[in-house]
N, C-alpha and C. Protein backbone atom coordinates (compact mmCIF):
# COMPACT_ATOMS: atom_id res chain seq x y z
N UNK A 1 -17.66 32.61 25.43
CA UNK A 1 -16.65 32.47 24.41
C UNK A 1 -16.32 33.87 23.89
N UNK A 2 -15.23 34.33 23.94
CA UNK A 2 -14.77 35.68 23.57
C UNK A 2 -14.91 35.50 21.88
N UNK A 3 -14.39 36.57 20.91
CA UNK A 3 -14.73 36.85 19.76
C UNK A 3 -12.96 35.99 19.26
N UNK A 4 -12.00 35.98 20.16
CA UNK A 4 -11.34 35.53 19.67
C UNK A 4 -10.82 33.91 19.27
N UNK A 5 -11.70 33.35 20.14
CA UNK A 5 -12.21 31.91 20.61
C UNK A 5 -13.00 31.62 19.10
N UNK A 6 -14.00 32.25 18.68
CA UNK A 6 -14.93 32.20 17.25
C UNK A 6 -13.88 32.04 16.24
N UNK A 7 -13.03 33.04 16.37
CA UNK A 7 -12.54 33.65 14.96
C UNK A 7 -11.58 32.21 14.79
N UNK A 8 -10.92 31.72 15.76
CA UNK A 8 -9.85 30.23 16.18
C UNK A 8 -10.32 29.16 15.64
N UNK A 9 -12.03 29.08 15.45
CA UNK A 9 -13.05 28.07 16.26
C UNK A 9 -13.14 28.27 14.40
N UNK A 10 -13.05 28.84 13.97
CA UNK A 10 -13.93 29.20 12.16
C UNK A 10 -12.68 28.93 11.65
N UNK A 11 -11.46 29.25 11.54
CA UNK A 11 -10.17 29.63 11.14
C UNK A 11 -9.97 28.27 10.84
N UNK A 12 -9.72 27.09 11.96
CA UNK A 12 -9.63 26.14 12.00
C UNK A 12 -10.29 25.01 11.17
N UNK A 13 -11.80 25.36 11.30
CA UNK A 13 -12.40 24.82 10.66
C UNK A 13 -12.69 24.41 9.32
N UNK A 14 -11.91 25.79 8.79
CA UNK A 14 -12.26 26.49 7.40
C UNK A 14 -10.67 25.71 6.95
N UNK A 15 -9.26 26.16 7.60
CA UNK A 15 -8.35 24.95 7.04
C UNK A 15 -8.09 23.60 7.46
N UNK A 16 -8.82 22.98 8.24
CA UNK A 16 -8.89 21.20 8.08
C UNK A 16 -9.54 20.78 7.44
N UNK A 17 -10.59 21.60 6.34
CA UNK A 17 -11.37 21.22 5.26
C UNK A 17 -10.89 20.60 4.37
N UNK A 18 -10.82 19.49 3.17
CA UNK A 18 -10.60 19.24 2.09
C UNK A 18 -10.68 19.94 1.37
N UNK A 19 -9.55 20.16 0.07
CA UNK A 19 -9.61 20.92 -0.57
C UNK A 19 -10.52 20.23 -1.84
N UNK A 20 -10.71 18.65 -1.70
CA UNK A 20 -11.22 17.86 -2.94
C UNK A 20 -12.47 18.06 -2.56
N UNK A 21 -13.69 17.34 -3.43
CA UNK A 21 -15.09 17.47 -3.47
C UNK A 21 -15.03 16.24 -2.50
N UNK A 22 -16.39 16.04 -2.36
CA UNK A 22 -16.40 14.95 -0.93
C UNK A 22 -16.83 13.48 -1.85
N UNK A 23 -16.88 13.57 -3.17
CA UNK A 23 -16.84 12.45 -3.77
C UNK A 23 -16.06 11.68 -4.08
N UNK A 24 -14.71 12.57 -3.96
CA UNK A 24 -13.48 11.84 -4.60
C UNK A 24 -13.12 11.10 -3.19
N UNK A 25 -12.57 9.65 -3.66
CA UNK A 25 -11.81 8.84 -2.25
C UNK A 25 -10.40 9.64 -2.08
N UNK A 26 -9.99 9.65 -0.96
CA UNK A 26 -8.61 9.87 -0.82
C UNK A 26 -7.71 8.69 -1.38
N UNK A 27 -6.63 8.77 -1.83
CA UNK A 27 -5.78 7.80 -2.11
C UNK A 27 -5.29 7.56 -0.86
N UNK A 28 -5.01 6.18 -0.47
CA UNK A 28 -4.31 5.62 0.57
C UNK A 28 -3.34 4.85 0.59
N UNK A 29 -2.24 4.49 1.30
CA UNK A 29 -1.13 3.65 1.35
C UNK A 29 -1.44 1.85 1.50
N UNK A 30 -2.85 2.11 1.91
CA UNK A 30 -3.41 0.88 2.17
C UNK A 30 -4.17 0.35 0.37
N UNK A 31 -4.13 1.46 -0.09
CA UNK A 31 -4.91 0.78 -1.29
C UNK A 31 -4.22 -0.22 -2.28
N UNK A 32 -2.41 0.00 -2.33
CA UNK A 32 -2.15 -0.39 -3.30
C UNK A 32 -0.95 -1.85 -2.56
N UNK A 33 -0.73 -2.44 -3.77
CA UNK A 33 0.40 -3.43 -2.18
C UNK A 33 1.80 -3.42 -2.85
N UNK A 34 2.42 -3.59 -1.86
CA UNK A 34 3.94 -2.96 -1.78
C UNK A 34 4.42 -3.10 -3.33
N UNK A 35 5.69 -2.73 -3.62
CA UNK A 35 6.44 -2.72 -4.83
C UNK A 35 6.89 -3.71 -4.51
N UNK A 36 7.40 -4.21 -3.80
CA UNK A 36 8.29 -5.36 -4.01
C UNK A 36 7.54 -6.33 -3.81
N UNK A 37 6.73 -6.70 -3.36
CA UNK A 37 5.20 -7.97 -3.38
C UNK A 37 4.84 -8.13 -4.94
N UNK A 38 4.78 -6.55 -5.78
CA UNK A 38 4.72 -6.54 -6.72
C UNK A 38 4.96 -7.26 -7.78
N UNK A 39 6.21 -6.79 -7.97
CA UNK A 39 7.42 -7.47 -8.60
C UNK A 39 7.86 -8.42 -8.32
N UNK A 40 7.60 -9.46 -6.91
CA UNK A 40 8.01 -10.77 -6.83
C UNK A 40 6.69 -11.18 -7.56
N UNK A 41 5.33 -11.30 -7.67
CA UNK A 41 4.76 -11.99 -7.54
C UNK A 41 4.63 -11.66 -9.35
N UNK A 42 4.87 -10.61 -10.21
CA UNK A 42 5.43 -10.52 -11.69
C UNK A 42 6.34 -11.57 -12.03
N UNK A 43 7.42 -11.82 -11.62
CA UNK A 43 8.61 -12.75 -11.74
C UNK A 43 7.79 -13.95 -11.63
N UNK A 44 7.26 -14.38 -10.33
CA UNK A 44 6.62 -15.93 -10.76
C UNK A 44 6.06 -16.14 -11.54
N UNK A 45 5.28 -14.78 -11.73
CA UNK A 45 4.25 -15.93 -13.01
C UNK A 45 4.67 -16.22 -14.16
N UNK A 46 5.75 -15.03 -14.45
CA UNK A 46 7.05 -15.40 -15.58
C UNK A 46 7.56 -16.78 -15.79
N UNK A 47 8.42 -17.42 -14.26
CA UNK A 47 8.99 -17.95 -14.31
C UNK A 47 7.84 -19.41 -14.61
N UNK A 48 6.72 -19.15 -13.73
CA UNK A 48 5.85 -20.42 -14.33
C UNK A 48 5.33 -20.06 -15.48
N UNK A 49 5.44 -19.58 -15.69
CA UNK A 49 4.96 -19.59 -17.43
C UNK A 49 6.02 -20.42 -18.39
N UNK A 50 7.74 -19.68 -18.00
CA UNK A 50 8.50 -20.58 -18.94
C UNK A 50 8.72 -21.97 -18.33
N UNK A 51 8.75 -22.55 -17.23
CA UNK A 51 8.73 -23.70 -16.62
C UNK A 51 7.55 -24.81 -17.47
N UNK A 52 6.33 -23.98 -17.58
CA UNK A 52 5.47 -24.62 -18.04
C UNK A 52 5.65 -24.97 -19.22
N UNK A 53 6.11 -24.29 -20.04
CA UNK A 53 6.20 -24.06 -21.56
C UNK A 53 7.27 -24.47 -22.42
N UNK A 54 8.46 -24.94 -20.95
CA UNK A 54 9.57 -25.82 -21.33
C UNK A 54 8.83 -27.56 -21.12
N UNK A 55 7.94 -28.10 -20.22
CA UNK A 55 7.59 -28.95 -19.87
C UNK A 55 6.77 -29.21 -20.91
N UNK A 56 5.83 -28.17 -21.69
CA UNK A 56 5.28 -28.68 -22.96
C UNK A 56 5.80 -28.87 -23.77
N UNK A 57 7.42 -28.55 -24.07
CA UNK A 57 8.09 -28.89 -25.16
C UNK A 57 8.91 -30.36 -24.66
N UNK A 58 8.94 -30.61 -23.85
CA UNK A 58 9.70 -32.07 -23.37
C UNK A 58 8.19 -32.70 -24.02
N UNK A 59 7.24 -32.47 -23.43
CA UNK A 59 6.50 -33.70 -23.69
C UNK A 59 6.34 -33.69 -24.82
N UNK A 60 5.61 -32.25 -25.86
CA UNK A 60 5.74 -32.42 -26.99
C UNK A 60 7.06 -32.83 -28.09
N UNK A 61 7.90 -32.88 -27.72
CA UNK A 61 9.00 -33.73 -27.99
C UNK A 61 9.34 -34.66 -28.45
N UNK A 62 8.84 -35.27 -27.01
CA UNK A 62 8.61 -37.10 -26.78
C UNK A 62 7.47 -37.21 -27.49
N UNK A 63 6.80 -36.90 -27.93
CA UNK A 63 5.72 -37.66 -28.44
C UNK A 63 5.90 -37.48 -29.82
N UNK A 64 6.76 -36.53 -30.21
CA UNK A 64 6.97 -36.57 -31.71
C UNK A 64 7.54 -37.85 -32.21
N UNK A 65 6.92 -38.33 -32.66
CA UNK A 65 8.12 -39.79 -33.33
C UNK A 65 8.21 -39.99 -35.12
């Protein structure tokens, strides 16, 4: 291995390193789930919430006499 092969061989090594501590996780694309999965699945529970909460006022309603 010539001296210039080393110096390639270290160079390399030294920048594919992390610049973070080896404790921290990387953030990933896999960690979080989409925006729009997001936000649909925000809206339902909205919408069952007021669905529900209209259905307790029918019944509570009707039962008022």
């Amino acid at each position: 291995m010539s001296d210039a092969d080393i110096t390639r061989a270290t160079t390399d090594a030294v920048t594919t390193r992390s610049t973070r501590g080896t404790g921290e996780r990387t953030r990933n694309e896999e960690d979080r789930a989409p925006m729009g999965m997001t936000i649909r699945v925000f809206i339902y529970l909205v919408a069952v919430h007021f669905i529900v909460a209209f259905f307790f006022l029918i019944f509570w309603l009707a039962g008022a006499e």
